[in-house]
PDB file of N, CA and C in Angstrom:
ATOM      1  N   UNK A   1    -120.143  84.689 108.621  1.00  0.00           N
ATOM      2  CA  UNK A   1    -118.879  84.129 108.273  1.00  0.00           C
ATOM      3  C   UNK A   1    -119.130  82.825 107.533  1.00  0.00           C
ATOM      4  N   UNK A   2    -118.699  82.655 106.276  1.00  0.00           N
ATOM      5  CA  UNK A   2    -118.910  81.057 105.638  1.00  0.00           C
ATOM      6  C   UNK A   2    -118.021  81.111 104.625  1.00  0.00           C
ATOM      7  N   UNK A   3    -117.079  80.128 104.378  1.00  0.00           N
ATOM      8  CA  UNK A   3    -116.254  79.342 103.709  1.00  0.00           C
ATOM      9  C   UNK A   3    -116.861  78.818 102.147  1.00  0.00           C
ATOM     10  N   UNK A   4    -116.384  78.802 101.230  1.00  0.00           N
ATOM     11  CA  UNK A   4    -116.975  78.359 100.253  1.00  0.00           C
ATOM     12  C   UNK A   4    -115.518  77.808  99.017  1.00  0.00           C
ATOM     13  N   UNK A   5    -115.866  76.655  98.873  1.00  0.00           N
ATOM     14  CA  UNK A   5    -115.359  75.634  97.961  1.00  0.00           C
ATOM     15  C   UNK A   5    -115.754  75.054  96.804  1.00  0.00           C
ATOM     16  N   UNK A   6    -114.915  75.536  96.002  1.00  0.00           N
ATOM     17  CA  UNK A   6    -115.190  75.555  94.404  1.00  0.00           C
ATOM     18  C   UNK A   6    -114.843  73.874  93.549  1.00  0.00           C
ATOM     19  N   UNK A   7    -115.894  73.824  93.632  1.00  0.00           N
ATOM     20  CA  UNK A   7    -115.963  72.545  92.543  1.00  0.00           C
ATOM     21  C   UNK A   7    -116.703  72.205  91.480  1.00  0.00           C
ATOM     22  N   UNK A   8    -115.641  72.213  90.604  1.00  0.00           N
ATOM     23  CA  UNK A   8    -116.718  72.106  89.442  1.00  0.00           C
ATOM     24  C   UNK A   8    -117.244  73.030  88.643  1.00  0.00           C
ATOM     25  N   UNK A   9    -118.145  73.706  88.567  1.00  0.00           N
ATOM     26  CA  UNK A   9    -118.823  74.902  88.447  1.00  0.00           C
ATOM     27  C   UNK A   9    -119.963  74.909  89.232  1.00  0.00           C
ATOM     28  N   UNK A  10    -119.759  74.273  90.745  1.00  0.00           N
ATOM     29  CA  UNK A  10    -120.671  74.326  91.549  1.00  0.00           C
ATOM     30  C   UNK A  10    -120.095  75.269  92.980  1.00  0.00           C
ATOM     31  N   UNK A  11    -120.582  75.083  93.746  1.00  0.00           N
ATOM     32  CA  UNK A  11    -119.918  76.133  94.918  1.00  0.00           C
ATOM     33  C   UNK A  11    -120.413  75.220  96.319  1.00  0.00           C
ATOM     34  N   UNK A  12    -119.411  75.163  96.797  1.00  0.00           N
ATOM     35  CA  UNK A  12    -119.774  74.381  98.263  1.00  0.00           C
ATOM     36  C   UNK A  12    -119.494  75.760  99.067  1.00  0.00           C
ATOM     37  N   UNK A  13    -120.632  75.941 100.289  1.00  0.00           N
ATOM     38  CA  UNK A  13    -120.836  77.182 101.052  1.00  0.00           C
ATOM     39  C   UNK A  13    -121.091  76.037 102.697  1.00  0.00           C
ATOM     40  N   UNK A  14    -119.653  76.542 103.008  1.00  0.00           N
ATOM     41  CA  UNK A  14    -120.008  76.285 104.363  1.00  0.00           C
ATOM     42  C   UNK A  14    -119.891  76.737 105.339  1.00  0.00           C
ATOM     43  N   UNK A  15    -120.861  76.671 106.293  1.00  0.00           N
ATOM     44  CA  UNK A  15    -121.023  77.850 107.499  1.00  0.00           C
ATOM     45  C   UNK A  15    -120.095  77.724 108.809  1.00  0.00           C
ATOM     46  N   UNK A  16    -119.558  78.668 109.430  1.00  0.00           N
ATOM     47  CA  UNK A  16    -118.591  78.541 110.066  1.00  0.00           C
ATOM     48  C   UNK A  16    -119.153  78.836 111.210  1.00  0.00           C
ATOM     49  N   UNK A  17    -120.550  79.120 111.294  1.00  0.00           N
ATOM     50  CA  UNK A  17    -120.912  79.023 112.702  1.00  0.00           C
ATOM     51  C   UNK A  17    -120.730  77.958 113.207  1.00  0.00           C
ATOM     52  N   UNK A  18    -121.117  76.434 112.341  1.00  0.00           N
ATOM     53  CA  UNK A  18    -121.258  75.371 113.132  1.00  0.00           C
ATOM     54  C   UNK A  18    -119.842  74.593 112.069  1.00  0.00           C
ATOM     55  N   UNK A  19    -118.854  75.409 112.240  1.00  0.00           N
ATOM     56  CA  UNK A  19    -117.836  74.709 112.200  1.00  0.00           C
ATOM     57  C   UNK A  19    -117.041  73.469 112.378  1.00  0.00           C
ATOM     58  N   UNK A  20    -117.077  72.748 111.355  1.00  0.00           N
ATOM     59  CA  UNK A  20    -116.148  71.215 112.079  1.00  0.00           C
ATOM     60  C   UNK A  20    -114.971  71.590 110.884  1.00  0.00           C
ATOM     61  N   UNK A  21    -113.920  70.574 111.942  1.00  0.00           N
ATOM     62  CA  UNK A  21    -112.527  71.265 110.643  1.00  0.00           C
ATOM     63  C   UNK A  21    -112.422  70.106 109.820  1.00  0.00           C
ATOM     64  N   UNK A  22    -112.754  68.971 110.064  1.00  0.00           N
ATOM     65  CA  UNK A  22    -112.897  67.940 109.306  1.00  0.00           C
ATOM     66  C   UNK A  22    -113.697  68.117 107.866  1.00  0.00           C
ATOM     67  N   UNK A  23    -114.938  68.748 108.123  1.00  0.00           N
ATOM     68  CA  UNK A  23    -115.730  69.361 106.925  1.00  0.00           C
ATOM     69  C   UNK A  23    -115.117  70.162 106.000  1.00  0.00           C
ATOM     70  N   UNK A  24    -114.501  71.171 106.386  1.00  0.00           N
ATOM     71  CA  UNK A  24    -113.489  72.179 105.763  1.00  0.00           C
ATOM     72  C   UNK A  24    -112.458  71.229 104.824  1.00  0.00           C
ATOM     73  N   UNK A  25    -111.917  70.884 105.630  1.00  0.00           N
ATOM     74  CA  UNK A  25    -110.635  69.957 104.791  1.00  0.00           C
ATOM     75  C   UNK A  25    -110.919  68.946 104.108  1.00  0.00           C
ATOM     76  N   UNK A  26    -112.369  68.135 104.281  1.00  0.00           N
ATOM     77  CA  UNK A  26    -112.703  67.014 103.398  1.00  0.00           C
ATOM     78  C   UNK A  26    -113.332  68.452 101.676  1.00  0.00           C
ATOM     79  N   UNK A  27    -114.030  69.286 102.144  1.00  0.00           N
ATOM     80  CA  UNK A  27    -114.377  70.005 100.920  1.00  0.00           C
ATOM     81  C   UNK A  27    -113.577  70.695 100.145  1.00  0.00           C
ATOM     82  N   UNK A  28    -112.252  70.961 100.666  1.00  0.00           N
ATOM     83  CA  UNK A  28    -110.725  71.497 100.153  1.00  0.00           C
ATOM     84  C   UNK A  28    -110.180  70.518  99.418  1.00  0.00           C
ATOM     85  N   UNK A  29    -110.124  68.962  99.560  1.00  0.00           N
ATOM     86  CA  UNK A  29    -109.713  68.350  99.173  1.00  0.00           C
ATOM     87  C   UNK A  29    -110.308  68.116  97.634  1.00  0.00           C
ATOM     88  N   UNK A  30    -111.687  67.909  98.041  1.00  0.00           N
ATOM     89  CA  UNK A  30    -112.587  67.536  97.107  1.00  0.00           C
ATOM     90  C   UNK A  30    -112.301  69.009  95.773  1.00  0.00           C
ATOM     91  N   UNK A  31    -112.255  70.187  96.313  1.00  0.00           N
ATOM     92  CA  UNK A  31    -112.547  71.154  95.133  1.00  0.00           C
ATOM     93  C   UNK A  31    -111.144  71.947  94.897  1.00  0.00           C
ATOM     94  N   UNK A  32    -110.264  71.798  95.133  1.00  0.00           N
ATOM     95  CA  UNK A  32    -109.042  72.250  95.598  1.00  0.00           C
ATOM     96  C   UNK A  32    -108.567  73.890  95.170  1.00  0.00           C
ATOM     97  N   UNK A  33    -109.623  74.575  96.192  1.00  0.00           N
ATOM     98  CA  UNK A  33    -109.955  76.258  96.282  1.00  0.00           C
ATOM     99  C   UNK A  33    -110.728  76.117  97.446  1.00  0.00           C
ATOM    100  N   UNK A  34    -110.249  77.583  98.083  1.00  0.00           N
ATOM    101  CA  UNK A  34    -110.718  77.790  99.380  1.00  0.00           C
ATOM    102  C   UNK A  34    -111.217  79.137  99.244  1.00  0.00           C
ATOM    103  N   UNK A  35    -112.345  79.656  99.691  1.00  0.00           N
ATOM    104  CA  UNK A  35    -112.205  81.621  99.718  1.00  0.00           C
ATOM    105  C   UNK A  35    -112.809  81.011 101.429  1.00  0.00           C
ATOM    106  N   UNK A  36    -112.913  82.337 101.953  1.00  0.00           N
ATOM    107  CA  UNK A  36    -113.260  82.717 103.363  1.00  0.00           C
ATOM    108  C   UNK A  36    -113.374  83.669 103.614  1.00  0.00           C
ATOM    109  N   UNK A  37    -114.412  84.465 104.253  1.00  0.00           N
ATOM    110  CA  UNK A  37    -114.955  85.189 104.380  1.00  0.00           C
ATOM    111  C   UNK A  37    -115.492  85.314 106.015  1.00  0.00           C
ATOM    112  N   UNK A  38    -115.712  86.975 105.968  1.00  0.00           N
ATOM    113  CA  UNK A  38    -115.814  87.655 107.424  1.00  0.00           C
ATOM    114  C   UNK A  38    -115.869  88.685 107.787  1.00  0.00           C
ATOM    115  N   UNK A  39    -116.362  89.553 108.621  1.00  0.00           N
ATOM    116  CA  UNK A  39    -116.405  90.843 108.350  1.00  0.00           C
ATOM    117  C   UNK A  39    -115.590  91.245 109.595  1.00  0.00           C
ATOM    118  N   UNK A  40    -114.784  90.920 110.366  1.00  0.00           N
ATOM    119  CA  UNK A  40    -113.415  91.520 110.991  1.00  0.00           C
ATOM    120  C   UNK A  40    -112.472  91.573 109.986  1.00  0.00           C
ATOM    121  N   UNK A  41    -111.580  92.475 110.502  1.00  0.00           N
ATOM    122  CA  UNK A  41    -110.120  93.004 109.897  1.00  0.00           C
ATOM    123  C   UNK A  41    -109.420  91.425 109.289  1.00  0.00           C
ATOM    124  N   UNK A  42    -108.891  91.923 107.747  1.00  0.00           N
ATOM    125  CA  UNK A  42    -108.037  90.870 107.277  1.00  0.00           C
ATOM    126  C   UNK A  42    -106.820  89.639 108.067  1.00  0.00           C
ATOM    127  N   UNK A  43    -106.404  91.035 108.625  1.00  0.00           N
ATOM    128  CA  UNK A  43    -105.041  90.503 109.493  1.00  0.00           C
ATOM    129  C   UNK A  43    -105.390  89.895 110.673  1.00  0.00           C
ATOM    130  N   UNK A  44    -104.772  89.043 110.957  1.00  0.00           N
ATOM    131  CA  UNK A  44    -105.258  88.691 112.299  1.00  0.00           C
ATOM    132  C   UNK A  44    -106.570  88.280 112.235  1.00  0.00           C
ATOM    133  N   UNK A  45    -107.424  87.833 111.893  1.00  0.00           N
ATOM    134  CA  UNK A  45    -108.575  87.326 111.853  1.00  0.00           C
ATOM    135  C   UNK A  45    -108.991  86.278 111.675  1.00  0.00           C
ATOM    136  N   UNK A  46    -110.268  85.108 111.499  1.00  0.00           N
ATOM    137  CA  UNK A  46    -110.500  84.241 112.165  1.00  0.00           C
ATOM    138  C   UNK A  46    -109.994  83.349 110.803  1.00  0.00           C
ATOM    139  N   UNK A  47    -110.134  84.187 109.527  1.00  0.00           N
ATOM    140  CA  UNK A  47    -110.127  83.800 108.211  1.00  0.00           C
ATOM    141  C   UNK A  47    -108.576  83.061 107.945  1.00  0.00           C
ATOM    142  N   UNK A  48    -107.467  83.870 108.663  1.00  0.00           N
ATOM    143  CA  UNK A  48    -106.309  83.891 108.858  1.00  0.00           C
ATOM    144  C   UNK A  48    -105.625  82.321 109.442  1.00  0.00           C
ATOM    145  N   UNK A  49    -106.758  82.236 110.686  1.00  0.00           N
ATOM    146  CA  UNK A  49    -106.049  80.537 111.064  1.00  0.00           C
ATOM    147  C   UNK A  49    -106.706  79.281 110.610  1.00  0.00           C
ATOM    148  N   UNK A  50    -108.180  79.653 109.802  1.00  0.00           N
ATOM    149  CA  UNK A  50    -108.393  78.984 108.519  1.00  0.00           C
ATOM    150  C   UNK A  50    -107.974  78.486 107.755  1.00  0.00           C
ATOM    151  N   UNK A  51    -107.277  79.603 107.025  1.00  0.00           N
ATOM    152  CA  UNK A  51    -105.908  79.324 106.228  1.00  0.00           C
ATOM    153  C   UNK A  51    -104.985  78.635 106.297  1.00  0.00           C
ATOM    154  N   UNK A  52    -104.300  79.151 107.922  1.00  0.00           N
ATOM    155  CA  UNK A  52    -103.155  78.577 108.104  1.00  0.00           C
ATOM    156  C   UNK A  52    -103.686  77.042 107.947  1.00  0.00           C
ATOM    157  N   UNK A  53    -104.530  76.622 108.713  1.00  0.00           N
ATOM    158  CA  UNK A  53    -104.934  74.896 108.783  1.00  0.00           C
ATOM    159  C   UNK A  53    -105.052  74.336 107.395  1.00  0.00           C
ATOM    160  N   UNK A  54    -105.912  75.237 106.695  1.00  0.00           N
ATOM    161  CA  UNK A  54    -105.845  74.891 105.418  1.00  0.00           C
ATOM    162  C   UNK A  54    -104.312  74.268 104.917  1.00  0.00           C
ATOM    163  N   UNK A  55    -103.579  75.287 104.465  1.00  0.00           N
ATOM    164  CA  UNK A  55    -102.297  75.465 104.188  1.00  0.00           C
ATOM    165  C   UNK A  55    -101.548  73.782 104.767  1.00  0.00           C
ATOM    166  N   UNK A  56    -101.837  73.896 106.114  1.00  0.00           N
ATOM    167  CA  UNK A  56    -100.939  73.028 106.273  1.00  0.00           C
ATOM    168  C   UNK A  56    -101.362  71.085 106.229  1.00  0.00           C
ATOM    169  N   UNK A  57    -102.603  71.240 106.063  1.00  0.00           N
ATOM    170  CA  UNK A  57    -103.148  70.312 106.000  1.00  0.00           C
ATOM    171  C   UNK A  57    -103.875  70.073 104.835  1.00  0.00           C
ATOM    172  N   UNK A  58    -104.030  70.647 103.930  1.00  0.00           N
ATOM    173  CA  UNK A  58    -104.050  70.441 102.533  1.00  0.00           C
ATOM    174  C   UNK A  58    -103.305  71.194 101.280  1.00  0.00           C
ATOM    175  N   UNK A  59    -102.042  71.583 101.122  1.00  0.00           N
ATOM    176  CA  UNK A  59    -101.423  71.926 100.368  1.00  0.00           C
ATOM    177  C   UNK A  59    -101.466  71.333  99.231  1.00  0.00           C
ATOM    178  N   UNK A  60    -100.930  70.133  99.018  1.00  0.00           N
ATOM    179  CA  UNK A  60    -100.625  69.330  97.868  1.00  0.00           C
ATOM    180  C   UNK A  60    -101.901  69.534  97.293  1.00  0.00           C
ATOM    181  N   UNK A  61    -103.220  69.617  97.815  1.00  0.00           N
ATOM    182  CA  UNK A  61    -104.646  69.474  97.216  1.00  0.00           C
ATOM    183  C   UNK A  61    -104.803  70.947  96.450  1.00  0.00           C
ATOM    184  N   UNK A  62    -104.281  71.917  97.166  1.00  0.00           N
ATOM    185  CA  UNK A  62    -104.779  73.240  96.414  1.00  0.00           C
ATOM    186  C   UNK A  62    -104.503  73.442  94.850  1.00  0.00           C
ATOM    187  N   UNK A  63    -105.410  73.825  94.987  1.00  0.00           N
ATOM    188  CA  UNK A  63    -105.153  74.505  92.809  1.00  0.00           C
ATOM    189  C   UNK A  63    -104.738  76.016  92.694  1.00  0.00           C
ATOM    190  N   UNK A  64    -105.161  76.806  93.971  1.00  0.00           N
ATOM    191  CA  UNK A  64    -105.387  78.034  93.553  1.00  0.00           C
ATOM    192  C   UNK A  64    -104.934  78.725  95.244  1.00  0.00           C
ATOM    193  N   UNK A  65    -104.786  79.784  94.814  1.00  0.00           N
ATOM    194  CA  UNK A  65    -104.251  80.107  96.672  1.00  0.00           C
ATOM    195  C   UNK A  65    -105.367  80.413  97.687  1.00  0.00           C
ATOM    196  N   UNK A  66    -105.441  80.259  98.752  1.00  0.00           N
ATOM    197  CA  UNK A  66    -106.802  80.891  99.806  1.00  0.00           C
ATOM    198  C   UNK A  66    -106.987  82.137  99.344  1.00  0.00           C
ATOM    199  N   UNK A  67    -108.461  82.512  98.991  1.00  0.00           N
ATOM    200  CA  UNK A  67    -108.707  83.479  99.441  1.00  0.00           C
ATOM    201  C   UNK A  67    -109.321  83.961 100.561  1.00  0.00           C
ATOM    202  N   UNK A  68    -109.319  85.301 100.866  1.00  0.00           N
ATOM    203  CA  UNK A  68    -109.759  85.907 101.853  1.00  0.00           C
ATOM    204  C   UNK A  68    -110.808  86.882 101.439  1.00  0.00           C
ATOM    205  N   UNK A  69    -111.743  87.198 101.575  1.00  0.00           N
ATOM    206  CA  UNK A  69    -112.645  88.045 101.504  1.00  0.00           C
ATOM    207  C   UNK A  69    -112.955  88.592 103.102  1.00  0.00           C
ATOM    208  N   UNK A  70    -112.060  89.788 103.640  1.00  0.00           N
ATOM    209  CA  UNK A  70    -112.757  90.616 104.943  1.00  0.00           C
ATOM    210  C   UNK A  70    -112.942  91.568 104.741  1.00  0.00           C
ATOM    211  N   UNK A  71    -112.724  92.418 106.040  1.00  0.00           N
ATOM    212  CA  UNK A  71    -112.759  93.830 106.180  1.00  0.00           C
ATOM    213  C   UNK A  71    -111.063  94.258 106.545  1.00  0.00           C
ATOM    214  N   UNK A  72    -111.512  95.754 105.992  1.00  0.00           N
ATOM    215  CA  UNK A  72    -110.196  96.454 105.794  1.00  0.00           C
ATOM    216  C   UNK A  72    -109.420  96.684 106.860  1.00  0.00           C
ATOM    217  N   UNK A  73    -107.739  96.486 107.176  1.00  0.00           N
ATOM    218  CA  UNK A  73    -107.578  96.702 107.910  1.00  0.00           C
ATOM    219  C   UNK A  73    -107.108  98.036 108.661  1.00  0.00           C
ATOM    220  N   UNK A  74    -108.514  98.903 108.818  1.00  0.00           N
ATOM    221  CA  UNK A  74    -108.161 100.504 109.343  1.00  0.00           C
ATOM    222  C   UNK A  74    -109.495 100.260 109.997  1.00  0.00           C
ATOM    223  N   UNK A  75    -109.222 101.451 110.885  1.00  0.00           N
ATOM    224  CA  UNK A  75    -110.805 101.874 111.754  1.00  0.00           C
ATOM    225  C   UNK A  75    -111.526 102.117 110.525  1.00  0.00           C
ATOM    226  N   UNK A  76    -112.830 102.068 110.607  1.00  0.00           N
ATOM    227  CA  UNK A  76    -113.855 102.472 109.687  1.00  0.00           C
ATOM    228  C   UNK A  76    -114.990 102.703 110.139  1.00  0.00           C
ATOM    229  N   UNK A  77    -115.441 104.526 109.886  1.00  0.00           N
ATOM    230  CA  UNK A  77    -117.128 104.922 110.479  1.00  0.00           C
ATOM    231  C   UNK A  77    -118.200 104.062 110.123  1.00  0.00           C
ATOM    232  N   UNK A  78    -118.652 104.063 111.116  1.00  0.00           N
ATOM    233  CA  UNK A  78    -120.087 103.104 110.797  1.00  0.00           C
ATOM    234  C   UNK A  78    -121.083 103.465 109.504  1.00  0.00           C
ATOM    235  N   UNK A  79    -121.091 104.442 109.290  1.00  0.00           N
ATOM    236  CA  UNK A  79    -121.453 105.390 108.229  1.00  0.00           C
ATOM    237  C   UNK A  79    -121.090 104.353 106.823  1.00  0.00           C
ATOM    238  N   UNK A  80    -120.130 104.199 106.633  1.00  0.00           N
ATOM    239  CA  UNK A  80    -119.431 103.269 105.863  1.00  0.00           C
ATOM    240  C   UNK A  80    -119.514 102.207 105.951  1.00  0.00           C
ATOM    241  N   UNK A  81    -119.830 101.148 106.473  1.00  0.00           N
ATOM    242  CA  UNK A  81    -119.809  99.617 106.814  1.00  0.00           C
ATOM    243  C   UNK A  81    -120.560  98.892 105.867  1.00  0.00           C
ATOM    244  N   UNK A  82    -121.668 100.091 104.662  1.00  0.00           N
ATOM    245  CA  UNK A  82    -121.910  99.131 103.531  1.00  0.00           C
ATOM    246  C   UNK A  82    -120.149  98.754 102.432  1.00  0.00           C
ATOM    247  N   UNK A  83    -119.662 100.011 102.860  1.00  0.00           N
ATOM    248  CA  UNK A  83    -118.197  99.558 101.965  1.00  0.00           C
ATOM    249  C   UNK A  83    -117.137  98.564 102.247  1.00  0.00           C
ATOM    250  N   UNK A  84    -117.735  98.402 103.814  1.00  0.00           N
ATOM    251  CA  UNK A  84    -116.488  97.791 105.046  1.00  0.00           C
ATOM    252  C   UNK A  84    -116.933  96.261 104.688  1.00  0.00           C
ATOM    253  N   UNK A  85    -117.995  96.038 105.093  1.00  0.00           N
ATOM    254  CA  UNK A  85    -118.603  94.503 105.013  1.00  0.00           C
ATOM    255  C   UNK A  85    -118.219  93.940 103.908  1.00  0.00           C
ATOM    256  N   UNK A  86    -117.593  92.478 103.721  1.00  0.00           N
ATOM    257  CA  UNK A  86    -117.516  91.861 102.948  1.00  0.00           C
ATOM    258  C   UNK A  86    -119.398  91.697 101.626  1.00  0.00           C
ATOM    259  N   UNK A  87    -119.551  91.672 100.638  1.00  0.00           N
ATOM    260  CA  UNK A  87    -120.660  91.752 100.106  1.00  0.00           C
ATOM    261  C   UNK A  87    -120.801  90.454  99.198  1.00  0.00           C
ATOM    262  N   UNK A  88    -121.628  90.190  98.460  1.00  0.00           N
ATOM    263  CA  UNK A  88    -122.054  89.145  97.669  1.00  0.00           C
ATOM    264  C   UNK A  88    -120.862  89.619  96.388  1.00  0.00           C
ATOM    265  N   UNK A  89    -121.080  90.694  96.259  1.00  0.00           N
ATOM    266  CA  UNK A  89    -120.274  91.014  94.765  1.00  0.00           C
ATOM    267  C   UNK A  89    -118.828  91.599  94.868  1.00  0.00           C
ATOM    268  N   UNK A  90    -117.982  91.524  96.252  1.00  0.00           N
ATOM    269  CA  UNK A  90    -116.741  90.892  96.687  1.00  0.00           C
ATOM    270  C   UNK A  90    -116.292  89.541  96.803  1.00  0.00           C
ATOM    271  N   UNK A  91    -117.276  88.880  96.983  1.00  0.00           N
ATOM    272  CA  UNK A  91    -117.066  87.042  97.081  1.00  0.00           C
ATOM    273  C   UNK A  91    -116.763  86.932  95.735  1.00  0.00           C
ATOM    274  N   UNK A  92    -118.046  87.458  95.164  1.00  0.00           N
ATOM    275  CA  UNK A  92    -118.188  87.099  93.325  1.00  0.00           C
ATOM    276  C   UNK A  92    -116.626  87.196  92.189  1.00  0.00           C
ATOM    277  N   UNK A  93    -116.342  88.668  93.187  1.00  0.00           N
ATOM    278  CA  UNK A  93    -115.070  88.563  91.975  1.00  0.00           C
ATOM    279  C   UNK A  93    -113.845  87.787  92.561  1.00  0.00           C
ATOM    280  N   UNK A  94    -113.995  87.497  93.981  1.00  0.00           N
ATOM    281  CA  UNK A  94    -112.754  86.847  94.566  1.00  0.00           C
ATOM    282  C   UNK A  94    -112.870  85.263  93.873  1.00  0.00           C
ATOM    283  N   UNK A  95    -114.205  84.784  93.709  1.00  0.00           N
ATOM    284  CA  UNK A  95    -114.596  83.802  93.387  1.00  0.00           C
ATOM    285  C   UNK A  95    -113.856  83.157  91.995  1.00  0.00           C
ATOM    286  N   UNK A  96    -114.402  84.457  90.625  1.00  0.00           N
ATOM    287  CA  UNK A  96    -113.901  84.572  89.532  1.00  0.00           C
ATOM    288  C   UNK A  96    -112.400  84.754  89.434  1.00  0.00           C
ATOM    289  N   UNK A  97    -111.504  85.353  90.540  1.00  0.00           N
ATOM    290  CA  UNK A  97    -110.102  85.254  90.117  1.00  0.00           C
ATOM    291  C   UNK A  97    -109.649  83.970  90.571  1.00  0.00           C
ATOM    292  N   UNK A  98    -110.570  82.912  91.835  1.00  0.00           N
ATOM    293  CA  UNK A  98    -109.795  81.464  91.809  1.00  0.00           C
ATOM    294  C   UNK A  98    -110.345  81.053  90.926  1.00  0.00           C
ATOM    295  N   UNK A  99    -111.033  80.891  89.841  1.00  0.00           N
ATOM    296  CA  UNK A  99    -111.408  80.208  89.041  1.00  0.00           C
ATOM    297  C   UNK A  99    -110.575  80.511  87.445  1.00  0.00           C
ATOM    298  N   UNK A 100    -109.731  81.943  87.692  1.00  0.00           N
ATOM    299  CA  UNK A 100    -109.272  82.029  86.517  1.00  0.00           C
ATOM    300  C   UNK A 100    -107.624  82.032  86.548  1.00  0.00           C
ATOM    301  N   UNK A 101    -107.340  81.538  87.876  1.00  0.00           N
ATOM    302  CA  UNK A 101    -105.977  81.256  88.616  1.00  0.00           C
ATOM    303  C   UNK A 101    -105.187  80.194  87.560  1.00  0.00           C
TER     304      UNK A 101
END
């Protein structure tokens, strides 16, 4: 799971294992784009109250809307979970549409 904030034409990647929300919102401010990423279901997910904090604690700062990069929200065979998992080249294009927002 890691957060990543667009500034510049640089990319701030931050890890949400060792989560502080202070970090989040000082790098939102600074690049004003959010994506988030995770491999549970869209809805309801951890990406979701991210957001919301985002949202409500840096609005005026945003340029571009949160994205979300998860997993789909249906059961899905394990068989499948290279399609299910969020990937490098799902970030990539979520990346490219806040940047062309």
């Amino acid at each position: 799971m890691f957060s990543i904030a667009l500034h510049g034409n640089g990319v701030l990647c931050i890890d949400l294992r060792s989560f502080v929300h202070v970090g989040v919102l000082q790098s939102v401010v600074k690049t004003g784009r959010l994506l988030v990423s995770h491999e549970a279901p869209v809805t309801g997910g951890f990406a979701a109250e991210i957001s919301s904090t985002v949202q409500e604690e840096c609005f005026l700062n945003l340029e571009a809307p949160i994205t979300r990069v998860c997993g789909y929200d249906t059961p899905f065979p394990h068989i499948f979970e290279p399609f299910y998992i969020p990937d490098k080249w799902k970030c990539f294009d979520a990346v490219k549409r806040m940047i062309n927002y």
